[in-house]
C-alpha atoms as a PDB file:
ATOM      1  CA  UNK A   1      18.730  44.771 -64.161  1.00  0.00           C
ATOM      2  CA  UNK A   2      19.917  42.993 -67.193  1.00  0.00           C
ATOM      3  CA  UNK A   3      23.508  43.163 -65.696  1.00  0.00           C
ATOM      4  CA  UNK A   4      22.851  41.444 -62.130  1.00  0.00           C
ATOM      5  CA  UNK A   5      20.779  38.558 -64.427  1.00  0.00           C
ATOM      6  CA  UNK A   6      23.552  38.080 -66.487  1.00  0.00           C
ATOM      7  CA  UNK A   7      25.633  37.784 -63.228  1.00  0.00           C
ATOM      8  CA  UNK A   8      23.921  35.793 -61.414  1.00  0.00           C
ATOM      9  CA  UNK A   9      23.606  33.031 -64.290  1.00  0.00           C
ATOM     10  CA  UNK A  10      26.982  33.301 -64.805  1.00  0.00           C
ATOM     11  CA  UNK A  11      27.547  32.350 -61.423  1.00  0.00           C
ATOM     12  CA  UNK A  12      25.369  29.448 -61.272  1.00  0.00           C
ATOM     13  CA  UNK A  13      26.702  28.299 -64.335  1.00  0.00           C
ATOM     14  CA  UNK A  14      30.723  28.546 -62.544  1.00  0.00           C
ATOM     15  CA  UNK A  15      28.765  26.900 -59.720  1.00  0.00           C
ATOM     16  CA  UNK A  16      27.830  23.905 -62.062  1.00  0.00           C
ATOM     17  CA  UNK A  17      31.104  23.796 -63.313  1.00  0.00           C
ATOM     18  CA  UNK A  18      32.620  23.636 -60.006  1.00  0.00           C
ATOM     19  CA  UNK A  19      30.656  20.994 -58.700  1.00  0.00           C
ATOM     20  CA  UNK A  20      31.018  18.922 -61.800  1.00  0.00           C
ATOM     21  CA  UNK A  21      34.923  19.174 -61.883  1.00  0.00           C
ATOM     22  CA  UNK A  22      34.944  18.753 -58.191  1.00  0.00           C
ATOM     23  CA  UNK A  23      32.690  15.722 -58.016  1.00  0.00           C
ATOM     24  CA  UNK A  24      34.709  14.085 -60.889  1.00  0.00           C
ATOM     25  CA  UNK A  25      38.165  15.193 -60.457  1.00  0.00           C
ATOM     26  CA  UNK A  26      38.662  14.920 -56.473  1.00  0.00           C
ATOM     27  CA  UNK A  27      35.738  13.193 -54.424  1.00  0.00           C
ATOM     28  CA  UNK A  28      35.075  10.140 -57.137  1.00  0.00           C
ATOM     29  CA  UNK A  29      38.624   9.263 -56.507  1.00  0.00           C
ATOM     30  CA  UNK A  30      39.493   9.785 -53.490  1.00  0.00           C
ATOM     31  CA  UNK A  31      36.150   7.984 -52.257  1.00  0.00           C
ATOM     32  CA  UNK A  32      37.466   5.094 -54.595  1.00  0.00           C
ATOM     33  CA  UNK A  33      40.720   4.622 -52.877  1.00  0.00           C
ATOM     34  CA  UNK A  34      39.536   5.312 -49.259  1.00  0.00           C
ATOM     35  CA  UNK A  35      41.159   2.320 -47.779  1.00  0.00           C
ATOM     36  CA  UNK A  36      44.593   3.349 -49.567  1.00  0.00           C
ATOM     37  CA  UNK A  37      43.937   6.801 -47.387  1.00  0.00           C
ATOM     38  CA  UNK A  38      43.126   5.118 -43.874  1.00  0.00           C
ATOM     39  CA  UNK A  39      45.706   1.814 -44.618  1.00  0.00           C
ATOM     40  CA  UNK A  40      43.249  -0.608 -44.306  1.00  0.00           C
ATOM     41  CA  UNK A  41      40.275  -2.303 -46.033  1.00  0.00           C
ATOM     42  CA  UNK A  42      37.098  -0.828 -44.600  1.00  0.00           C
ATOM     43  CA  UNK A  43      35.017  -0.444 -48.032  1.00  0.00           C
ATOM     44  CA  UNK A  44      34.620  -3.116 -50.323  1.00  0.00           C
ATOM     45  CA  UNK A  45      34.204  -1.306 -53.877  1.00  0.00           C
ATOM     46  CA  UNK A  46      30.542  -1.816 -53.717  1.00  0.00           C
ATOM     47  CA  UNK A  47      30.055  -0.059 -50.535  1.00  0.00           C
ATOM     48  CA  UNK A  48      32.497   3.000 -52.192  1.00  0.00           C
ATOM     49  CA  UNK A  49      30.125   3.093 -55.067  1.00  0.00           C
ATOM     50  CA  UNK A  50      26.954   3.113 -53.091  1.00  0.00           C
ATOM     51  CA  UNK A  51      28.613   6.261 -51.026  1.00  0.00           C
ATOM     52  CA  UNK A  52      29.591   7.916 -55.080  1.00  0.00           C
ATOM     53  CA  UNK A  53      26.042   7.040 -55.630  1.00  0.00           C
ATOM     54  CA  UNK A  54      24.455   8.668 -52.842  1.00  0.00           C
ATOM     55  CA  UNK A  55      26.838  12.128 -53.338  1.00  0.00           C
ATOM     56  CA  UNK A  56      25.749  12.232 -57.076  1.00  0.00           C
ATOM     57  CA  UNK A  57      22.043  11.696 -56.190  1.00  0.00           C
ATOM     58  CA  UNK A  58      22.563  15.292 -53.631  1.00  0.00           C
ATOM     59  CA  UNK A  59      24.293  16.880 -56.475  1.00  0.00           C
ATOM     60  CA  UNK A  60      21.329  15.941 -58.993  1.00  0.00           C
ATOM     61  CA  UNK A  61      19.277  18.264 -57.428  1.00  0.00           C
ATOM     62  CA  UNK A  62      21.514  21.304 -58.332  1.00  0.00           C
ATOM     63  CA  UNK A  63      21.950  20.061 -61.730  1.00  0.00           C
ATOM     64  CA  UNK A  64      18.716  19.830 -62.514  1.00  0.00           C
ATOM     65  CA  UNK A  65      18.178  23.502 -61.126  1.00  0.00           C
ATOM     66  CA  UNK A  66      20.896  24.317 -63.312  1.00  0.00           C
ATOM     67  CA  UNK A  67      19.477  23.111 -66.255  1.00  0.00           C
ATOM     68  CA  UNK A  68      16.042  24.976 -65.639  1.00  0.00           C
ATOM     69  CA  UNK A  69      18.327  28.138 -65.374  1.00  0.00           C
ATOM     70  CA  UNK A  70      19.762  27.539 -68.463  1.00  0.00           C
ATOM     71  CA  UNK A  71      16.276  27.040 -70.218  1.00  0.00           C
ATOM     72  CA  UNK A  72      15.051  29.816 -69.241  1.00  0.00           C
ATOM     73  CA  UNK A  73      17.772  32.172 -69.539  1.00  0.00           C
ATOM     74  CA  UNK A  74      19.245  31.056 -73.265  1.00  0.00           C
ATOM     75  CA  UNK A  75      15.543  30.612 -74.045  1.00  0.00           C
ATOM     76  CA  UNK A  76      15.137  34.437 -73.214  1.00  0.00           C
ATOM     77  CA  UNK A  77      18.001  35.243 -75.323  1.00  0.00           C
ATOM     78  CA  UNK A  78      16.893  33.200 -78.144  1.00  0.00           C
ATOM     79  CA  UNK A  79      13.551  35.291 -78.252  1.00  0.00           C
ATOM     80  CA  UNK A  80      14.844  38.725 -77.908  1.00  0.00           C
ATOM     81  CA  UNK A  81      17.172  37.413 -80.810  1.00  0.00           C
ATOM     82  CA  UNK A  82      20.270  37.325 -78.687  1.00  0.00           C
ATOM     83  CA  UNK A  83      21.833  34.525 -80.391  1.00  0.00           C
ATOM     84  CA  UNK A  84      25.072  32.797 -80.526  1.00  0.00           C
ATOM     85  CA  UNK A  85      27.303  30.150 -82.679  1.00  0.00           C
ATOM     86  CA  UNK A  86      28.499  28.463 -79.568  1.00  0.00           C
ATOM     87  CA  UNK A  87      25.981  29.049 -76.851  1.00  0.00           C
ATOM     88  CA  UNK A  88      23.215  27.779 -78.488  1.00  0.00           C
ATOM     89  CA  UNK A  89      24.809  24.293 -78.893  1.00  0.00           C
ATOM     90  CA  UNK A  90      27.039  24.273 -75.499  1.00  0.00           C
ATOM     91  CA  UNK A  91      23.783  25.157 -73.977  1.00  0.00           C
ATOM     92  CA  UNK A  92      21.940  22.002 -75.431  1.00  0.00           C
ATOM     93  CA  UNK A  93      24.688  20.008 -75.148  1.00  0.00           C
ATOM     94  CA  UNK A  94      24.951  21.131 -71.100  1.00  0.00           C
ATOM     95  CA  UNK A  95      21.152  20.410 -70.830  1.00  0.00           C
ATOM     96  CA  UNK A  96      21.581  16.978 -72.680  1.00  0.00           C
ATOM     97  CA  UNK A  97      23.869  15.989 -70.824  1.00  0.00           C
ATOM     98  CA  UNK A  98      22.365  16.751 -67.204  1.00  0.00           C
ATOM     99  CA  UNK A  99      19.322  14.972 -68.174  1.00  0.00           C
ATOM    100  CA  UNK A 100      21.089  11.787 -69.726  1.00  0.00           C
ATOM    101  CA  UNK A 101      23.416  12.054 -66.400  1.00  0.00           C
ATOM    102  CA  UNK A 102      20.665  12.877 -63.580  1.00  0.00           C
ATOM    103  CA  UNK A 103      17.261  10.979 -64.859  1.00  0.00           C
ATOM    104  CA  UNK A 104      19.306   7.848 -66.938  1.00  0.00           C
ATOM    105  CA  UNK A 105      22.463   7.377 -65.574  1.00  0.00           C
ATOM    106  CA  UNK A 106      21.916   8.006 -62.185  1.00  0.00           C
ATOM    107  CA  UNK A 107      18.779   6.137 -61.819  1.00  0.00           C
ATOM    108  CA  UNK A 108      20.313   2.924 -63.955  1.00  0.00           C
ATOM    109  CA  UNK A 109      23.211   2.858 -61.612  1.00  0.00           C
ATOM    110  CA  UNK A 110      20.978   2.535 -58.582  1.00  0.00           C
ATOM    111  CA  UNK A 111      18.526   0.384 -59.941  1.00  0.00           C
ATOM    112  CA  UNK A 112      21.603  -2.126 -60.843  1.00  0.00           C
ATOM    113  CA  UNK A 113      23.237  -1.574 -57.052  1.00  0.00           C
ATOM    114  CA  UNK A 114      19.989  -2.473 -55.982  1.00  0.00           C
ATOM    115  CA  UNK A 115      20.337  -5.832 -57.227  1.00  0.00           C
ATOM    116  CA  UNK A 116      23.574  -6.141 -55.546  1.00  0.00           C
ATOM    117  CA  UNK A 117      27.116  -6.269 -54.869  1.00  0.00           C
ATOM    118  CA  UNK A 118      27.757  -9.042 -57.533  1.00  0.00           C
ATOM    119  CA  UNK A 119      26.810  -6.441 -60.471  1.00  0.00           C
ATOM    120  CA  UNK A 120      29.983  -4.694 -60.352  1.00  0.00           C
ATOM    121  CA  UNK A 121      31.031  -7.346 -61.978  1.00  0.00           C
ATOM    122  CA  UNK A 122      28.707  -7.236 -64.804  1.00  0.00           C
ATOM    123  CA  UNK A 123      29.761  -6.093 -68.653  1.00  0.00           C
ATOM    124  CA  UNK A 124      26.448  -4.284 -68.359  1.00  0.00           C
ATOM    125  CA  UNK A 125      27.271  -1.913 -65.163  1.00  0.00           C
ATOM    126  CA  UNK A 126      31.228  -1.241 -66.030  1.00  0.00           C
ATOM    127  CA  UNK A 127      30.097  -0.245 -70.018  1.00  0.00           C
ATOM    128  CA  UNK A 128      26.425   1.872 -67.977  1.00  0.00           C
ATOM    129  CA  UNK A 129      29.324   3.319 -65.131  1.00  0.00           C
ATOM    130  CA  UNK A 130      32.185   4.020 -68.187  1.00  0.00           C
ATOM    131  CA  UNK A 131      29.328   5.723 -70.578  1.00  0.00           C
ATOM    132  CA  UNK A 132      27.897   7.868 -67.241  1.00  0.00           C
ATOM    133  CA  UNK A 133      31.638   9.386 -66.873  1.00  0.00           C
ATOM    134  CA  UNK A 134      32.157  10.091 -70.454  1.00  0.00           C
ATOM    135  CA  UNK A 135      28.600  12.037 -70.309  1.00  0.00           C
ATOM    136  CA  UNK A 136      29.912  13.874 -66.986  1.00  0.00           C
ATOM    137  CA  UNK A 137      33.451  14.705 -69.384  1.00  0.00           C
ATOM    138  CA  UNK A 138      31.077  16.246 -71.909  1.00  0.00           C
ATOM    139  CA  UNK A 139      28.754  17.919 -69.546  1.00  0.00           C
ATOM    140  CA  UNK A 140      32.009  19.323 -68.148  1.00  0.00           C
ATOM    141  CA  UNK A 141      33.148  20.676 -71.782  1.00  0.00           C
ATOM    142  CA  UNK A 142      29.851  22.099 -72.140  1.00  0.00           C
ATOM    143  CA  UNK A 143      29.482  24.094 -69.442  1.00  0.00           C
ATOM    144  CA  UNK A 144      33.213  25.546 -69.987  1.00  0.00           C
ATOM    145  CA  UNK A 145      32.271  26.065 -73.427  1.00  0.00           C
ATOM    146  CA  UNK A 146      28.920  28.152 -72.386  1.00  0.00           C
ATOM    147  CA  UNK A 147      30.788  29.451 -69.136  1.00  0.00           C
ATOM    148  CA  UNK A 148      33.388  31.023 -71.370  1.00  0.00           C
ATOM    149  CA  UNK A 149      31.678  32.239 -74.151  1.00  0.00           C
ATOM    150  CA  UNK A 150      28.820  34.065 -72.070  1.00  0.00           C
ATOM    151  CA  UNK A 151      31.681  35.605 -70.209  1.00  0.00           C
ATOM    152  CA  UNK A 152      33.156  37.034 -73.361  1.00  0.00           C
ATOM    153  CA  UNK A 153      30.148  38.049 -74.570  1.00  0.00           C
ATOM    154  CA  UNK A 154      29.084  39.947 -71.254  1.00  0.00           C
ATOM    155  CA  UNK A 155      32.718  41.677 -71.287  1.00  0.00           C
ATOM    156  CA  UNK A 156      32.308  42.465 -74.959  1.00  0.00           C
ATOM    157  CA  UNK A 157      29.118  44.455 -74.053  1.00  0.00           C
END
């Protein structure tokens, strides 16, 4: 039983990962460059940024299912004294940085859109948008980090 637990939350966790590197690596830009794709302007930035908003909001919901996962399954192993160097702190470090991204970030950057195209602009949205994609870059390393070293462990026996 142990076995199809530890698959299962290895999957989810390559699931995360997956999503996160997807989200950041092809959708954010291609939905940022949109009217280089169809040749013409259709999107004004602030439109592409409310559609980035609205994907990330849809993807919250999976984070923050992945992050209960990860409680309770490295809390389990903590108890039954199945403890790690690196998972331990790539496992806090993954559930950090869900939470900063999906209940701070997220709901910042929509509060601020709500006020308006004309915040773009603002010192206060770029530094709010630039520290959001540094947190998605570590929640990224994170997971790869606890991806990896569960995966060694599980093929170690």
């Amino acid at each position: 039983m142990k076995k199809w637990i530890d698959i299962s939350y290895l999957m989810l966790l390559g699931i995360g990962l997956g999503m996160v590197l997807t989200l950041g690596a092809f959708v954010a830009p291609v939905i940022f460059h949109i009217n280089e794709y169809i040749g013409e302007t259709i999107l004004s930035h602030y439109q592409m940024g409310l559609v980035m908003t609205a994907i990330f909001l849809k993807a919250n919901y999976y984070l923050n299912f992945l992050a209960l996962v990860i409680v309770v399954r490295e809390g389990y192993a903590y108890k039954s004294f199945d403890r790690d160097r690196l998972v331990i702190p790539s496992a806090a470090t993954a559930l950090l940085m869900i939470f900063l991204f999906t209940l701070y970030y997220t709901k910042q950057i929509v509060s601020m859109q709500a006020l308006g195209e004309s915040i773009i602009t603002s010192p206060t949205f770029q530094n709010l948008h630039k520290a959001s994609e540094i947190d998605f870059g570590l929640l990224a390393l994170s997971l790869v980090l606890l991806l990896g070293r569960r995966l060694y462990l599980c093929c170690k026996g």
